[in-house]
PDB file of N, CA and C in Angstrom:
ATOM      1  N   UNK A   1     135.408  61.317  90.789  1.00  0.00           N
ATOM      2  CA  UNK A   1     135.750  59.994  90.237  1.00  0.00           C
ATOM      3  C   UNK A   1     136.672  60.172  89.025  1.00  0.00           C
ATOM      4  N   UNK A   2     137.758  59.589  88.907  1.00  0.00           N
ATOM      5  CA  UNK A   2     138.943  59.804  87.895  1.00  0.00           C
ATOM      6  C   UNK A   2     138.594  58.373  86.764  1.00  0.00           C
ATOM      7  N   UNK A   3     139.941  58.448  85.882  1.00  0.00           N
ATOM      8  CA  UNK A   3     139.724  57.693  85.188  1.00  0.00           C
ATOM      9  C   UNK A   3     140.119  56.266  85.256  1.00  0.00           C
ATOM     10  N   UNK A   4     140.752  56.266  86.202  1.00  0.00           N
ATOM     11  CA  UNK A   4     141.054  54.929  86.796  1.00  0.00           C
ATOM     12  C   UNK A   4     139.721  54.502  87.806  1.00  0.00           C
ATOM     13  N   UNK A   5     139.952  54.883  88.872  1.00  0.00           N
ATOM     14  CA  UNK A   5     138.198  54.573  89.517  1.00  0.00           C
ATOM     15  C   UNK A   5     137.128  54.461  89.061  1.00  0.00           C
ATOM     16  N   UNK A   6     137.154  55.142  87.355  1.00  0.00           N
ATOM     17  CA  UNK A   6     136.091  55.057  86.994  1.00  0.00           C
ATOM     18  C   UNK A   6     136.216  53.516  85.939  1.00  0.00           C
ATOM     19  N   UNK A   7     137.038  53.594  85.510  1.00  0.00           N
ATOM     20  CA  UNK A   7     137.265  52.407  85.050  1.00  0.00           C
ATOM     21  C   UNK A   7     136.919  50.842  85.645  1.00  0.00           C
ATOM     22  N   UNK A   8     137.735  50.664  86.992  1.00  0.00           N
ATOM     23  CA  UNK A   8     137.382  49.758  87.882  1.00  0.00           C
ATOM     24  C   UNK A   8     135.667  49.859  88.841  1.00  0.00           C
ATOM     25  N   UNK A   9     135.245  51.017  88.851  1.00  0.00           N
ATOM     26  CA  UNK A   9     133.901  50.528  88.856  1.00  0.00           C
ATOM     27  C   UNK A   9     132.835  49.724  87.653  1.00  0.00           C
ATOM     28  N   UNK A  10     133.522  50.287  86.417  1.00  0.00           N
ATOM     29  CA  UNK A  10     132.812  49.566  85.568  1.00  0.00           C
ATOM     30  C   UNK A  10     132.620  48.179  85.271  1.00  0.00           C
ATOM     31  N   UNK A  11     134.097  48.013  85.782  1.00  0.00           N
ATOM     32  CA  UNK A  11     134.328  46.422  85.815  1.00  0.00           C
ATOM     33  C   UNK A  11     133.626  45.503  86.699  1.00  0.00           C
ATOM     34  N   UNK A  12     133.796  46.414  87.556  1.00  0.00           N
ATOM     35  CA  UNK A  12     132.959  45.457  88.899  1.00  0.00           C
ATOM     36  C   UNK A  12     131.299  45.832  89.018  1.00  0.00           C
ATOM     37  N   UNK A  13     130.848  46.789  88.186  1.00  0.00           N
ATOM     38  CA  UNK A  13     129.374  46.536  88.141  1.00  0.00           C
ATOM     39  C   UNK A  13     129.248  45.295  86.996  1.00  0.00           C
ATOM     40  N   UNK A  14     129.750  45.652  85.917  1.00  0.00           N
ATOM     41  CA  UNK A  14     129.842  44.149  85.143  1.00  0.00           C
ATOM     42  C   UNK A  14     130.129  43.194  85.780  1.00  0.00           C
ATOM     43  N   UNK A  15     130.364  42.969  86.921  1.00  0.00           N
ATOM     44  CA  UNK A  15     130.621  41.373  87.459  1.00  0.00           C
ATOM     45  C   UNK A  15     129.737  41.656  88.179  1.00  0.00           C
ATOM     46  N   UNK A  16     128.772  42.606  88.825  1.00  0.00           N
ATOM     47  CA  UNK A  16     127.750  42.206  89.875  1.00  0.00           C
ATOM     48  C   UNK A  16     126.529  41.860  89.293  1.00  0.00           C
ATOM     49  N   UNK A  17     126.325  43.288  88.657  1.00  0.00           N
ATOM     50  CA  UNK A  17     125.075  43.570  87.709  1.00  0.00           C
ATOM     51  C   UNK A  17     124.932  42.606  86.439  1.00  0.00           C
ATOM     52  N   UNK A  18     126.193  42.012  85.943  1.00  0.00           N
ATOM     53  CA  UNK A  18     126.556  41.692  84.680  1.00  0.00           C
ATOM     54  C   UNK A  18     126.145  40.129  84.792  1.00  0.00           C
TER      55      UNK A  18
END
């Protein structure tokens, strides 16, 4: 996982989880 992918997962657990 890089730093872009890792980035955009974060985002989108914040919109699921969030």
């Amino acid at each position: 996982m890089g730093i872009l992918p890792s980035g955009i997962a974060f985002v989108i657990q914040r919109s699921t989880f969030g």
